[in-house]
Protein backbone atom coordinates (compact mmCIF):
# COMPACT_ATOMS: atom_id res chain seq x y z
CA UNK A 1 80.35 -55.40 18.20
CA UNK A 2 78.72 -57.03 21.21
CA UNK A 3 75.99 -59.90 20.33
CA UNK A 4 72.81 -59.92 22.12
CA UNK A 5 70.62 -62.61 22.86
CA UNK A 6 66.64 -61.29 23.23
CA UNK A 7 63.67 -63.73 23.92
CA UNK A 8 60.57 -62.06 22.19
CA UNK A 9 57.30 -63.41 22.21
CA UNK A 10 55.92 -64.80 19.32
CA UNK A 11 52.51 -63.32 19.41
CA UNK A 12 54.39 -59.80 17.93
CA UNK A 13 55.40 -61.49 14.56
CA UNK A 14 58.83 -59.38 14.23
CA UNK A 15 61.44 -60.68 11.81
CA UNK A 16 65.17 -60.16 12.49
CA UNK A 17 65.30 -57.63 10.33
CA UNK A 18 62.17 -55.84 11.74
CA UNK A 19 64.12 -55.80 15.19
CA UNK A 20 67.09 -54.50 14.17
CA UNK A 21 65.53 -51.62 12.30
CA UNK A 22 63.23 -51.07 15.81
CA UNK A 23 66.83 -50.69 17.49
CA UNK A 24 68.66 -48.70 14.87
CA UNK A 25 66.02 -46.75 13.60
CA UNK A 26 65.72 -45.33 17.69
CA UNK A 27 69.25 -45.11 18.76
CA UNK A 28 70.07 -43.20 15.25
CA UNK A 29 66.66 -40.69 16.34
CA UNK A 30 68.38 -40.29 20.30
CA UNK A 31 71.54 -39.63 18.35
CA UNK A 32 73.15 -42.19 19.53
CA UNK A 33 74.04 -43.90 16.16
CA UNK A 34 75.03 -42.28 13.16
CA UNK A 35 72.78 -43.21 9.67
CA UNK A 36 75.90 -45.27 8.49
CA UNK A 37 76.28 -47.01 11.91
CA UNK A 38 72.56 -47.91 12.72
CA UNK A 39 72.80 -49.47 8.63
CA UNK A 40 75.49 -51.48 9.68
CA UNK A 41 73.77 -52.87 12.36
CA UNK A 42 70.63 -53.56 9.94
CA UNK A 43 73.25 -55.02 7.92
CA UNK A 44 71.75 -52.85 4.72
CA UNK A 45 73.48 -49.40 2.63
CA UNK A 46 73.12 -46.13 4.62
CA UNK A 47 70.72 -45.15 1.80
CA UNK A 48 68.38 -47.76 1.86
CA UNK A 49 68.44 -47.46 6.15
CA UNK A 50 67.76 -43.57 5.38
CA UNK A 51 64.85 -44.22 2.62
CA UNK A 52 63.19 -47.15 5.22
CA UNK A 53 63.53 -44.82 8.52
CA UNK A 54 59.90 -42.93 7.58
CA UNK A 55 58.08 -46.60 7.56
CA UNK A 56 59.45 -46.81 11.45
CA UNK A 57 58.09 -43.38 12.23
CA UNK A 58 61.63 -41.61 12.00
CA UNK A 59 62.60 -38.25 10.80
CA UNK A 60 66.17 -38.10 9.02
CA UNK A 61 65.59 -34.41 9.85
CA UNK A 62 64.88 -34.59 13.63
CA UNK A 63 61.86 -33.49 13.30
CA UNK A 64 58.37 -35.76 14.30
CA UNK A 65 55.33 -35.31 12.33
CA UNK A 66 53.34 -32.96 14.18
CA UNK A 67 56.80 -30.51 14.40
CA UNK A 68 56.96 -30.45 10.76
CA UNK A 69 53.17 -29.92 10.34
CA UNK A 70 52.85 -27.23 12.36
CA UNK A 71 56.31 -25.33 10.92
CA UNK A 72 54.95 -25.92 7.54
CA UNK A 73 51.67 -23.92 8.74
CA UNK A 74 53.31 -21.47 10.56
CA UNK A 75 55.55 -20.58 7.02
């Protein structure tokens, strides 16, 4: 794996583990990443990257919010 060095400022309070989540959690929703590779980045089980992607506003599904609202009113 490559190793990146990022300077983030302070002010946003974001632990390491917060970051890596941002990053997984939005390459794995461009499908990019599979669930098992974006939790090895993390560095946690596929399951508990899969049960953690709703608190980063990510749909194992591929579906956003207002997609799913609106097909469960349409059924």
């Amino acid at each position: 794996m490559t190793v990146l060095k990022l300077d983030i400022p302070e002010n946003l309070h974001l632990t390491d583990f917060d970051l890596k989540m941002l990053i997984a959690s939005k390459l794995f929703e461009d499908g990019q990443l599979s669930s098992g590779q974006a939790a090895q980045i993390v560095g946690i089980s596929k399951r508990a990257f899969v049960e953690i992607l709703g608190k980063f506003n990510v749909s194992l599904f591929g579906y956003d919010f207002n997609e799913l609202e609106e097909d469960f009113n349409n059924a």
